[in-house]
Protein backbone atom coordinates (compact mmCIF):
# COMPACT_ATOMS: atom_id res chain seq x y z
CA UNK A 1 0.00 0.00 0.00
CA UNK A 2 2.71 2.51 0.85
CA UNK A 3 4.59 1.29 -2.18
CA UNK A 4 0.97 2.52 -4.16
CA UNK A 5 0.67 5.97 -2.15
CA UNK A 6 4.54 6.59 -3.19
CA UNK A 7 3.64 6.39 -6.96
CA UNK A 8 0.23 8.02 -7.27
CA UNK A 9 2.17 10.79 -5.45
CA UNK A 10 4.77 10.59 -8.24
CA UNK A 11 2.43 10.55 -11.01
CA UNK A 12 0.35 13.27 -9.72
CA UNK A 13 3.23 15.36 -9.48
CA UNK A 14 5.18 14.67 -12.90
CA UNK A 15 1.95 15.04 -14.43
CA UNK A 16 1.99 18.67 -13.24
CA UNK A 17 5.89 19.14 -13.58
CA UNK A 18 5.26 18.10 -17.29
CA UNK A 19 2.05 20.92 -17.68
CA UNK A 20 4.77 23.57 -16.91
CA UNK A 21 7.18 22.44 -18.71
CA UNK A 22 4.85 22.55 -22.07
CA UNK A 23 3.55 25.96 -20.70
CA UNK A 24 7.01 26.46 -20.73
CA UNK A 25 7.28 26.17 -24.23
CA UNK A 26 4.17 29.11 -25.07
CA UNK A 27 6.48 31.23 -22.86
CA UNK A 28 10.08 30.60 -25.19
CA UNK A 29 7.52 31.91 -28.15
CA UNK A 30 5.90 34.86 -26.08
CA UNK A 31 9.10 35.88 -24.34
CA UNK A 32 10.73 36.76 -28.16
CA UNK A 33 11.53 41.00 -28.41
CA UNK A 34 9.57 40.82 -24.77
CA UNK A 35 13.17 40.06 -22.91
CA UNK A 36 16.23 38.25 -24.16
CA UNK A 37 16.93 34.67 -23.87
CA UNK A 38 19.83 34.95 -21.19
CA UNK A 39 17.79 37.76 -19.66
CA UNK A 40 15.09 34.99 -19.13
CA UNK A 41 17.50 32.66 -17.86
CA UNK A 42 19.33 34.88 -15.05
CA UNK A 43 16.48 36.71 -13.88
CA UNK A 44 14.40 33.05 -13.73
CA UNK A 45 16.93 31.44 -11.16
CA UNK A 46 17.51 34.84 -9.32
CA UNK A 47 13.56 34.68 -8.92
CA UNK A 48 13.87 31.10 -7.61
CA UNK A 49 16.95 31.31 -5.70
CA UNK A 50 15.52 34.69 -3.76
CA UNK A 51 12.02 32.43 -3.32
CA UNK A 52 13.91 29.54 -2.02
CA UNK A 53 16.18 31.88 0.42
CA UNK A 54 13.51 33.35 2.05
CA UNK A 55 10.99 29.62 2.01
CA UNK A 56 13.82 26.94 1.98
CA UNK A 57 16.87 28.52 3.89
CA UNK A 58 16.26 25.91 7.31
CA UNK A 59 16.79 23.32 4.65
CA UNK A 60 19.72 25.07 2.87
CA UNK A 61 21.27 25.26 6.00
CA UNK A 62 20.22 22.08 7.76
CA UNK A 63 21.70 19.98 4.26
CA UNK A 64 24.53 22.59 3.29
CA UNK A 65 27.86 20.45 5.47
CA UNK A 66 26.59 17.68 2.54
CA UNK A 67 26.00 19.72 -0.39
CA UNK A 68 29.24 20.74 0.10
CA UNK A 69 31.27 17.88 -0.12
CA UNK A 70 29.38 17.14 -3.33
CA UNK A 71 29.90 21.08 -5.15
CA UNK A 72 31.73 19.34 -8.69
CA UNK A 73 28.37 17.11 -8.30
CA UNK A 74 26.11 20.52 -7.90
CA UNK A 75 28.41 22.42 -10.75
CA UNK A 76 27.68 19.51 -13.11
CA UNK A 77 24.26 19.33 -12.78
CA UNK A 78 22.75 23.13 -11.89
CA UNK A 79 24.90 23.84 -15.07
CA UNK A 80 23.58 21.25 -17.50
CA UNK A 81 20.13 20.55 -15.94
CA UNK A 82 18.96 24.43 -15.45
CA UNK A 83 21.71 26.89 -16.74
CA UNK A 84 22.69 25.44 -20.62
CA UNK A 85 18.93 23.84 -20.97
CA UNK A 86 17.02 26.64 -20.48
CA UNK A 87 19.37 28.62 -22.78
CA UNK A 88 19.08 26.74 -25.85
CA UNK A 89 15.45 26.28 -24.88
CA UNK A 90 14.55 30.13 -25.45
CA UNK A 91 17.41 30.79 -27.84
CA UNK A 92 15.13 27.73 -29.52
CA UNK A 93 11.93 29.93 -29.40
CA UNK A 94 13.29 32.37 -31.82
CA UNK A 95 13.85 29.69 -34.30
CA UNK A 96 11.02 27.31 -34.10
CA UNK A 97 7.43 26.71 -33.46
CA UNK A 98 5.90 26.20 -29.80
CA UNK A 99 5.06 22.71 -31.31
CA UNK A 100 7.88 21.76 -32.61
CA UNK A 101 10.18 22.92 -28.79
CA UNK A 102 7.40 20.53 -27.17
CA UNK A 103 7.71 17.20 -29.78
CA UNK A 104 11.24 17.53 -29.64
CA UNK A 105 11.56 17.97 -25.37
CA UNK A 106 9.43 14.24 -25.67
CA UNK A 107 13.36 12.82 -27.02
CA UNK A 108 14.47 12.98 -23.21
CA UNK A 109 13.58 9.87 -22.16
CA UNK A 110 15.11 8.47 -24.79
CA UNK A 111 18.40 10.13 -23.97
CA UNK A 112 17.92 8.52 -20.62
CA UNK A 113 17.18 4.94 -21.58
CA UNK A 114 20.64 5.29 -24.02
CA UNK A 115 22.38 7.02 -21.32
CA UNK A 116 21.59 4.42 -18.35
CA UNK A 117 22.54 2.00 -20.94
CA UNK A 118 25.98 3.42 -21.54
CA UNK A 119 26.52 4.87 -18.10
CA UNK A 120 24.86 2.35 -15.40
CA UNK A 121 25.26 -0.76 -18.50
CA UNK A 122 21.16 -1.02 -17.90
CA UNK A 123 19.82 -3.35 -20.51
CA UNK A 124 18.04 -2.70 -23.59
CA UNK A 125 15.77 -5.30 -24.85
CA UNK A 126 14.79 -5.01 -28.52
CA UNK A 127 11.78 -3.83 -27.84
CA UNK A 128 13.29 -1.06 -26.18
CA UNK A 129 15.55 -0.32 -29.49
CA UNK A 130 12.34 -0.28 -31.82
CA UNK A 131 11.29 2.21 -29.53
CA UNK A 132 14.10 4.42 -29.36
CA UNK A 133 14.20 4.15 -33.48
CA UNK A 134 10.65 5.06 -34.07
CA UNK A 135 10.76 8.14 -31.49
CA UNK A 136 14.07 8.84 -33.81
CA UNK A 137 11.84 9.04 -36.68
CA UNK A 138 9.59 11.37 -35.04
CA UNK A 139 12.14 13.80 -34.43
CA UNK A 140 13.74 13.21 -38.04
CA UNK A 141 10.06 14.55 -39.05
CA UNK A 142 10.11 17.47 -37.12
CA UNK A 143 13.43 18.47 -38.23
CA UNK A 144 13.03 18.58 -41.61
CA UNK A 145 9.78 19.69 -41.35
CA UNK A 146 7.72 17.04 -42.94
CA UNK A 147 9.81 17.23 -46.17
CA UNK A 148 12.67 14.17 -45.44
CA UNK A 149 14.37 15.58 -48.29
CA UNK A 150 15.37 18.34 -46.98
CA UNK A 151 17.85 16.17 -44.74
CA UNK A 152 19.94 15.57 -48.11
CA UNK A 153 21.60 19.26 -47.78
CA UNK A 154 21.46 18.82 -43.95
CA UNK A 155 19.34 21.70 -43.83
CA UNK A 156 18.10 21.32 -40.26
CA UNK A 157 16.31 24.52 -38.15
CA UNK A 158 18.94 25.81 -36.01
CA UNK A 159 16.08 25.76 -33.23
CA UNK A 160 15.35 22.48 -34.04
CA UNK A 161 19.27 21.76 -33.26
CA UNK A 162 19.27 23.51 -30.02
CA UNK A 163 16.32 21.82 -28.65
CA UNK A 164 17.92 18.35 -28.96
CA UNK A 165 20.80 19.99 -27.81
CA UNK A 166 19.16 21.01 -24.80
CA UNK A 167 17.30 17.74 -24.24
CA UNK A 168 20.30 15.89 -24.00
CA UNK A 169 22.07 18.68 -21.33
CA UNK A 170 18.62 17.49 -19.59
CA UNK A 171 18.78 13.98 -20.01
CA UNK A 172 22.13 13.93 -18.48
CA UNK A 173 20.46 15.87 -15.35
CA UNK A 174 18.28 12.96 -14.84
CA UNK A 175 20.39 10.48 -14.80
CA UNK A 176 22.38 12.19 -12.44
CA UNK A 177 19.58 12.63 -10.63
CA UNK A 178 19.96 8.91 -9.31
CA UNK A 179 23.13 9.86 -7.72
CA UNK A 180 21.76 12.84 -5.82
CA UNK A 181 23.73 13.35 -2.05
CA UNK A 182 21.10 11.92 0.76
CA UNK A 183 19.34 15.53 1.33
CA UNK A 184 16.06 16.75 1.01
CA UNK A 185 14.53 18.11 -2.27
CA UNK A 186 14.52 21.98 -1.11
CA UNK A 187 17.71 21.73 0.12
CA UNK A 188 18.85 20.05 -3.04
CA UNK A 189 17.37 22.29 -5.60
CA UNK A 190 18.27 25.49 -3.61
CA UNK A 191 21.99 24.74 -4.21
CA UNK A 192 21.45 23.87 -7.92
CA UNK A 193 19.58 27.22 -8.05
CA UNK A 194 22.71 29.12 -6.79
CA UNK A 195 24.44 27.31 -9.69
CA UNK A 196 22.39 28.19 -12.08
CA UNK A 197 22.35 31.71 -11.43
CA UNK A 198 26.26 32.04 -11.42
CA UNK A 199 26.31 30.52 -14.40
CA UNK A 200 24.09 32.11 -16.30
CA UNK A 201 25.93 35.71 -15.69
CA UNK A 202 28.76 34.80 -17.94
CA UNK A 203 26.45 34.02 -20.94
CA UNK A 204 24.27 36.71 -19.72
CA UNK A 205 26.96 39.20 -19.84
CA UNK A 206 28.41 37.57 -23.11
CA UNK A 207 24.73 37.71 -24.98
CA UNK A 208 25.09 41.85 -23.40
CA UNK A 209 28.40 42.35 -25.06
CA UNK A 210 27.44 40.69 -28.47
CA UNK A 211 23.98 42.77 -28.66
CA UNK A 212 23.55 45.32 -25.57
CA UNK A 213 21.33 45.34 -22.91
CA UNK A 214 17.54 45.79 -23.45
CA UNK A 215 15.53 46.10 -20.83
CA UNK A 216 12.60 43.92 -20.92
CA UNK A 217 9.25 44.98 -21.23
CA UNK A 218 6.06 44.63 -18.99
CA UNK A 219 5.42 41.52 -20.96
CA UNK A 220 8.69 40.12 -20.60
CA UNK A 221 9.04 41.15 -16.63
CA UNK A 222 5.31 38.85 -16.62
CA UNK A 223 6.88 35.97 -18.22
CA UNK A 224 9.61 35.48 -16.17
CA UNK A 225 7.59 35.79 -12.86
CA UNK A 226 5.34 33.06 -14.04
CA UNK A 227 8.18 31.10 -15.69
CA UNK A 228 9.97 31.09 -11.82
CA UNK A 229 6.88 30.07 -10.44
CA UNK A 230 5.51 27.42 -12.49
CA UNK A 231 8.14 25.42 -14.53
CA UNK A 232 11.21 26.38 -12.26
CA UNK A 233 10.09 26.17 -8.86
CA UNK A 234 7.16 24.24 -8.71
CA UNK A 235 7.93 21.64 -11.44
CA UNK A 236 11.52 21.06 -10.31
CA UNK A 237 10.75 20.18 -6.85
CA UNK A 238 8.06 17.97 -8.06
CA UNK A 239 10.51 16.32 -10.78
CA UNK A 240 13.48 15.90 -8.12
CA UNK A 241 10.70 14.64 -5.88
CA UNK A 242 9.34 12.11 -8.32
CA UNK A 243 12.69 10.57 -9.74
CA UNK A 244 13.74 9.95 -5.78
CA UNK A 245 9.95 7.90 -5.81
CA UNK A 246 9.85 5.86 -8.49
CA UNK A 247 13.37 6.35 -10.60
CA UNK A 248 14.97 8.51 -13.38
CA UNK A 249 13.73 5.64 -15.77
CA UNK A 250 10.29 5.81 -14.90
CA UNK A 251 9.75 9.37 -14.02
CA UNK A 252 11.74 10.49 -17.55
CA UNK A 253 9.05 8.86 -19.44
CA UNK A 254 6.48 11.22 -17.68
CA UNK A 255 8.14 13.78 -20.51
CA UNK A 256 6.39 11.87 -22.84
CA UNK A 257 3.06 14.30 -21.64
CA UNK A 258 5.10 17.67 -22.69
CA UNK A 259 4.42 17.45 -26.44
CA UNK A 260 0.87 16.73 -26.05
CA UNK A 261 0.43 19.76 -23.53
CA UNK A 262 2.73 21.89 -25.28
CA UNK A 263 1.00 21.11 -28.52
CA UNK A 264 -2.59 21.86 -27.50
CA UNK A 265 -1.56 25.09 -25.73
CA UNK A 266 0.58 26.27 -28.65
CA UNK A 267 -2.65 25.81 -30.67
CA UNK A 268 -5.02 27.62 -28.50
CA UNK A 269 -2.82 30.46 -27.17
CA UNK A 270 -0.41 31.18 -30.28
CA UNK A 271 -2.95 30.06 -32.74
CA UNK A 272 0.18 28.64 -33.93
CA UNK A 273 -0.56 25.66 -36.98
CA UNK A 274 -0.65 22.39 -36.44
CA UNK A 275 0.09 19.94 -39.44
CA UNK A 276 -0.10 16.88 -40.88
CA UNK A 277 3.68 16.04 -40.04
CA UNK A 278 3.49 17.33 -36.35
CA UNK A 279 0.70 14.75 -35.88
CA UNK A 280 2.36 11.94 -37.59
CA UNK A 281 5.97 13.01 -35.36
CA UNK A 282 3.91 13.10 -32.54
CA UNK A 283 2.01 9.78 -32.85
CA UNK A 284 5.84 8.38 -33.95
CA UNK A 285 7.63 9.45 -30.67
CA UNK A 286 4.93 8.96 -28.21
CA UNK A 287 4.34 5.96 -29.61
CA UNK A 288 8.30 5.09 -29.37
CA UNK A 289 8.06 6.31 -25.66
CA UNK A 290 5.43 4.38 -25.29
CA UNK A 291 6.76 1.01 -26.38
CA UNK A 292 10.26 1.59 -24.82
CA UNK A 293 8.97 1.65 -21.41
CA UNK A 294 6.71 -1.21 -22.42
CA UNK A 295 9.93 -3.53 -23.00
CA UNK A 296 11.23 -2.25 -20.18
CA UNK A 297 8.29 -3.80 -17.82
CA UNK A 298 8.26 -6.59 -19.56
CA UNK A 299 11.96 -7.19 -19.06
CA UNK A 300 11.62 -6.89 -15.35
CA UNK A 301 8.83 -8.93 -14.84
């Protein structure tokens, strides 16, 4: 019974963490001449890590004598999992469609199944390979738009690029995930906060000297207090939380929800098209998702 409590807690709350995270995507469209990409990203985690300071400091504190014998461990993943992500992910947005950021983010778990297979040497049943080929195809779709020979040239939307990019960077959060130091979630995602921050003021100040500041707008200032509320701080407790309940495995294929979220909302609030070849990508990778973690269960049983 306890083991049942443990995962409708977990699916309750990666449900949610996966709603943000395709709201997340409407915001990377709505945020573009609103505020700059590396704006977004330093102001975000300066929202969260302020939020988390003044909620979360008794946990800070109480885990900090841990968290810091683990800081190469904190580096690694507040730099891949929040600081490099969420730049290509809005550097993305001025590239691509809403739709095409959410089908592409549903390639994570993927990235996790290959990485626990070449990290943790987690087997792969060939089941689990017919998955990770169709979900392949999927994103081969999006990519080239629905016209496959547009892959001869290699001509390939640069947002496109930096959204797989990014989904790897997060991929490689998850796993790590599984080797998180024996503290509680706030006190976990408060330090990875302060990472992120720090390291988003060198790209900040880099995107500043390659284009000059602009201050963002009332519109932009709106997006990133509901961007630090809903997919940073809310959604990355409850992802943190859920991978310590039931497993990076398991909780990355949660991501599979993201496209269809992101793609509905992308329709309805940025009236944004949705065609024949997003529906056929989309069938193709949630349908590799899908079968991947089917193999999977029926490997362990």
């Amino acid at each position: 019974m306890k083991a049942q409590n443990h995962n409708l807690q977990a699916y309750a709350m990666l449900t949610f963490t996966t709603w943000c995270w395709g709201l997340n995507a409407i915001f990377s469209k709505m945020a573009v001449a609103e505020i700059s990409p590396m704006q977004m990203v330093t102001f975000r985690w300066l929202g969260v890590l302020l939020l988390l300071l003044v909620f979360a400091r008794k946990h800070l504190v109480r885990d900090w004598p841990v968290l810091r014998q683990h800081l190469v461990y904190l580096l690694l993943m507040g730099s891949l999992g929040f600081t490099l992500f969420n730049a290509l992910f809005y550097n993305a947005g001025h590239f691509t469609s809403a739709i095409n950021i959410g089908i592409l983010q549903g390639t994570i778990p993927i990235f996790v199944l290959l990485g626990s297979f070449l990290i943790f040497r987690h087997r792969i049943s060939r089941i689990q390979m017919s998955g990770v080929s169709i979900t392949l195809l999927g994103v081969v779709i999006v990519a080239s738009g629905g016209d496959l020979s547009e892959l001869q040239g290699l001509s390939i939307n640069q947002g496109d690029l930096f959204m797989l990019i990014a989904c790897f960077f997060y991929a490689a959060y998850s796993l790590g995930l599984s080797r998180r130091p024996q503290v509680s979630a706030l006190g976990l995602f408060s330090g990875l906060a302060m990472v992120a921050w720090l390291t988003s003021l060198p790209l900040v100040a880099f995107e500043t000297y390659q284009q000059g500041w602009q201050n963002p707008s009332t519109t932009g200032w709106i997006i990133v207090l509901l961007i630090t509320l809903l997919p940073s701080l809310i959604a990355q407790i409850f992802f943190i939380q859920g991978v310590a309940l039931i497993g990076p495995a398991r909780a990355g294929v949660f991501v599979n929800l993201v496209p269809v979220f992101a793609s509905i909302m992308a329709v309805v609030f940025l009236q944004e098209s949705f065609e024949l070849f997003h529906a056929i990508a989309l069938i193709l990778v949630l349908g590799g998702i899908w079968l991947s973690e089917f193999g999977k269960v029926k490997q362990v049983s």
